[in-house]
Protein backbone atom coordinates (compact mmCIF):
# COMPACT_ATOMS: atom_id res chain seq x y z
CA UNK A 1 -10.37 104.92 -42.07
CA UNK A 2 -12.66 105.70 -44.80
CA UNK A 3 -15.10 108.82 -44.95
CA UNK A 4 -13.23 110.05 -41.58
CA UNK A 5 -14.36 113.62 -41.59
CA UNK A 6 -12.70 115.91 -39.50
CA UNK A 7 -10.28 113.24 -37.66
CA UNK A 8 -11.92 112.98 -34.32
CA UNK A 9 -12.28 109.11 -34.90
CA UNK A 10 -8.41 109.12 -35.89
CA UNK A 11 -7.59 111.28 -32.66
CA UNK A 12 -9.47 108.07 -30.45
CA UNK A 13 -7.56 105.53 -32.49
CA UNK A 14 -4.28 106.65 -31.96
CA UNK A 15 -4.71 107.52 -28.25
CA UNK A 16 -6.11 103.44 -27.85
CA UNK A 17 -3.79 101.82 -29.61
CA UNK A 18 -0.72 102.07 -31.61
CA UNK A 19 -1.30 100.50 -35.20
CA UNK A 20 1.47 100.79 -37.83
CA UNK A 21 -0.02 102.12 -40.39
CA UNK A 22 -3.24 104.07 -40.80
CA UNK A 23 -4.52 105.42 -44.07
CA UNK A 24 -6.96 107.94 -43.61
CA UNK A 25 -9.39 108.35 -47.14
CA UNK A 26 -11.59 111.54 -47.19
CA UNK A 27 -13.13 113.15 -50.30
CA UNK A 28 -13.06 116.81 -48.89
CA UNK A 29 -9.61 118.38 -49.00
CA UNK A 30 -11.14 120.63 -46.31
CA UNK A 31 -11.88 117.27 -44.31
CA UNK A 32 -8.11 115.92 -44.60
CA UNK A 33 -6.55 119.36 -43.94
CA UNK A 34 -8.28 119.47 -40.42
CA UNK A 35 -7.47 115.94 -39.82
CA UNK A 36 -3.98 115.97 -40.20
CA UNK A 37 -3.63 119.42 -37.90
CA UNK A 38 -5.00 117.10 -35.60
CA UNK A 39 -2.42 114.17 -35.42
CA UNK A 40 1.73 114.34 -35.41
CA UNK A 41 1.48 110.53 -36.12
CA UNK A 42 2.67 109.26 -39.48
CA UNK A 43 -0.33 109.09 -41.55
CA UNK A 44 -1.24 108.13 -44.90
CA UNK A 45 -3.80 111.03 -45.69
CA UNK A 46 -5.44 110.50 -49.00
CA UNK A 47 -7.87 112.84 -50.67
CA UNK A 48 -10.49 110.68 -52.41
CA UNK A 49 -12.74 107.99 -52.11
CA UNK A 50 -12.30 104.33 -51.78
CA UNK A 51 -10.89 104.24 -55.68
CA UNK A 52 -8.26 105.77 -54.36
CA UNK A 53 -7.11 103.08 -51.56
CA UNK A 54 -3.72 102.37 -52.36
CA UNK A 55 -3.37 98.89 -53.30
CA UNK A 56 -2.70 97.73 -49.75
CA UNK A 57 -4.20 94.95 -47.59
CA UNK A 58 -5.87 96.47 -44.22
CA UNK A 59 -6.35 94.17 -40.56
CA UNK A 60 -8.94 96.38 -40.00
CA UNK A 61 -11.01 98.97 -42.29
CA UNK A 62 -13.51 101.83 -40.24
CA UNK A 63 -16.76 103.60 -41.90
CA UNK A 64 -18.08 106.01 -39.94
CA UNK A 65 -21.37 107.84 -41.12
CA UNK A 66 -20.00 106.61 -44.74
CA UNK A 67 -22.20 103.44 -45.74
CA UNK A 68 -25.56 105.21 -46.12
CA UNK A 69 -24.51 107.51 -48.66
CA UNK A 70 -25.37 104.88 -50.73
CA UNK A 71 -28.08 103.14 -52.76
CA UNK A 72 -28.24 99.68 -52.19
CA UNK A 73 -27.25 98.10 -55.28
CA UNK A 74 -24.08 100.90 -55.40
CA UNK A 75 -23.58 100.21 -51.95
CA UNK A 76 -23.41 96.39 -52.31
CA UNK A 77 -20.82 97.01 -55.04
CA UNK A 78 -18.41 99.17 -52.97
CA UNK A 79 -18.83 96.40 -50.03
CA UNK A 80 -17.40 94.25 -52.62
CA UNK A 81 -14.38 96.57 -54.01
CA UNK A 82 -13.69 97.92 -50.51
CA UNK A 83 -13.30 93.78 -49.34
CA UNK A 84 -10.82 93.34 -51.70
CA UNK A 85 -8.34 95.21 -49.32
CA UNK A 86 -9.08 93.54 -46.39
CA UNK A 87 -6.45 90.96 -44.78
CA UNK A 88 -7.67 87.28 -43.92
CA UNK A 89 -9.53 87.50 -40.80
CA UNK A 90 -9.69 91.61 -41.04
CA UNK A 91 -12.22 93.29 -39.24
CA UNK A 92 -14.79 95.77 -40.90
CA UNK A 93 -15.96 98.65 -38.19
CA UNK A 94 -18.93 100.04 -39.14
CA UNK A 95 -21.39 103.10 -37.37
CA UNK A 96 -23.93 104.68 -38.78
CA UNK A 97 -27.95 105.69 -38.85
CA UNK A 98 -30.64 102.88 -38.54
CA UNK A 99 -34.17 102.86 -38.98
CA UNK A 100 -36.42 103.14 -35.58
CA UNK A 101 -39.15 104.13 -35.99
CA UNK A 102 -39.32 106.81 -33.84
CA UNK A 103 -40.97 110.74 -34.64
CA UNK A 104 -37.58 112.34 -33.84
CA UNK A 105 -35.08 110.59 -35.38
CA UNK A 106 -37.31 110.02 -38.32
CA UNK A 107 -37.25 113.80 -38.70
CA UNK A 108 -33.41 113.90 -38.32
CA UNK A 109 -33.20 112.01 -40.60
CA UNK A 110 -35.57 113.64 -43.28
CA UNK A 111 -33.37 117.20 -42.16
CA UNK A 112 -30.00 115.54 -42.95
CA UNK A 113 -30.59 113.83 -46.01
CA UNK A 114 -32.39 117.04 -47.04
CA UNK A 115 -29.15 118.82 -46.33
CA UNK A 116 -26.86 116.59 -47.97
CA UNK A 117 -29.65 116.12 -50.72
CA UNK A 118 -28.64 119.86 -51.60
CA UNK A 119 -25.25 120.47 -50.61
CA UNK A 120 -23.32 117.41 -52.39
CA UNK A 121 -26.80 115.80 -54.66
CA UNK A 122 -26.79 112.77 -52.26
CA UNK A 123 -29.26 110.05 -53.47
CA UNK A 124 -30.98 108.66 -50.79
CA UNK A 125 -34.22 110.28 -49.45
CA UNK A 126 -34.00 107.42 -46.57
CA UNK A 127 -31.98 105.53 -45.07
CA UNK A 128 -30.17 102.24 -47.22
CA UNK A 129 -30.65 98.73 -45.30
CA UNK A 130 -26.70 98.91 -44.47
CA UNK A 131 -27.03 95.51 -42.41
CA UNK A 132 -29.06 93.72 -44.88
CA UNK A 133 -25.76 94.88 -48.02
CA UNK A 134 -23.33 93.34 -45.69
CA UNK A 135 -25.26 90.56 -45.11
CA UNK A 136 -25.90 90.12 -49.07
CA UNK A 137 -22.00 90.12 -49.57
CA UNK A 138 -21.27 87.55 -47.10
CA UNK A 139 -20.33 89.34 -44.28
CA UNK A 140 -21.62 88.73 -40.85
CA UNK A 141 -21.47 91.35 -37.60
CA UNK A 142 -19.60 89.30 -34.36
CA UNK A 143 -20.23 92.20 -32.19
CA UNK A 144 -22.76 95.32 -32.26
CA UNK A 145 -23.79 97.96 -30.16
CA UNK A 146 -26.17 100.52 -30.29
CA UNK A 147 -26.10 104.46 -29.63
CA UNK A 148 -28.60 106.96 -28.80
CA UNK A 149 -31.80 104.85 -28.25
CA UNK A 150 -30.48 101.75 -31.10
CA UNK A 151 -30.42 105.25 -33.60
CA UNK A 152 -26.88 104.79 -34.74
CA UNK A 153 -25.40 101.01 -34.80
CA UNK A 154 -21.66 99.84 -34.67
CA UNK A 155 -21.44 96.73 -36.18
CA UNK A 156 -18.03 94.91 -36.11
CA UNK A 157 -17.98 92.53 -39.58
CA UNK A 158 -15.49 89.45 -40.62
């Protein structure tokens, strides 16, 4: 799991299924301290961002809320490094925002990336075309769904 935040998403995993090893990347110590109060499971909890995978090879990687803090040409280049860790046949889970056009989630939008804009200097003023970057490095979505009126998108990529 990389970018997991506070470990809800790790909570869910672990309850569903019982994989045999999960690294969990985060670049707030903050983040990874109240993930791993949250889990007695063994745990690989790294402080850091995908530089700091160890050199392993993953069946499955998850980005949650993690691929649009990215400009498109940096984000094609970390779809490319973070690949490099990925089994044959590995499956890449991603969620995040999408474009829809619609008043409110255009303004929740604006109001986050304002936010993040001043807390941590984030880049974007909108959001990247995450799709369209996986698409460009060769990898294509077997399964999607969409959240909250087709706002936020999990797209499952091989």
């Amino acid at each position: 799991i990389l970018g997991g935040g506070s470990g809800w998403l790790l909570v869910e995993l672990l309850k569903r299924t019982s994989p045999l090893e999960v690294c969990y990347v985060d670049a707030s110590e903050k983040m990874i301290e109240l993930a791993r109060r949250k889990t007695q499971e063994q745990v690989e909890f790294i402080c850091g961002t995908e530089e700091d995978i160890p050199n392993h090879s993953f069946d499955f990687i998850i980005t949650n809320f993690y691929v649009d803090g990215f400009s498109y040409p940096i984000l094609k280049e970390r779809i490319n490094y973070i690949s490099k860790f990925r089994k044959a046949g590995a499956k890449w889970i991603v969620t995040d925002f999408v474009e829809t056009g619609k008043k409110k989630h255009s303004r929740i939008l604006y109001f986050t990336h304002l936010f993040f804009r001043i807390l941590i200097k984030h880049p974007n003023k909108k959001l990247v075309d995450w799709q369209g970057a996986f698409r460009d490095q060769g990898l294509r979505s077997d399964n999607q769904k969409d959240f909250n009126q087709g706002f936020i998108k999990t797209a499952v990529y091989s």
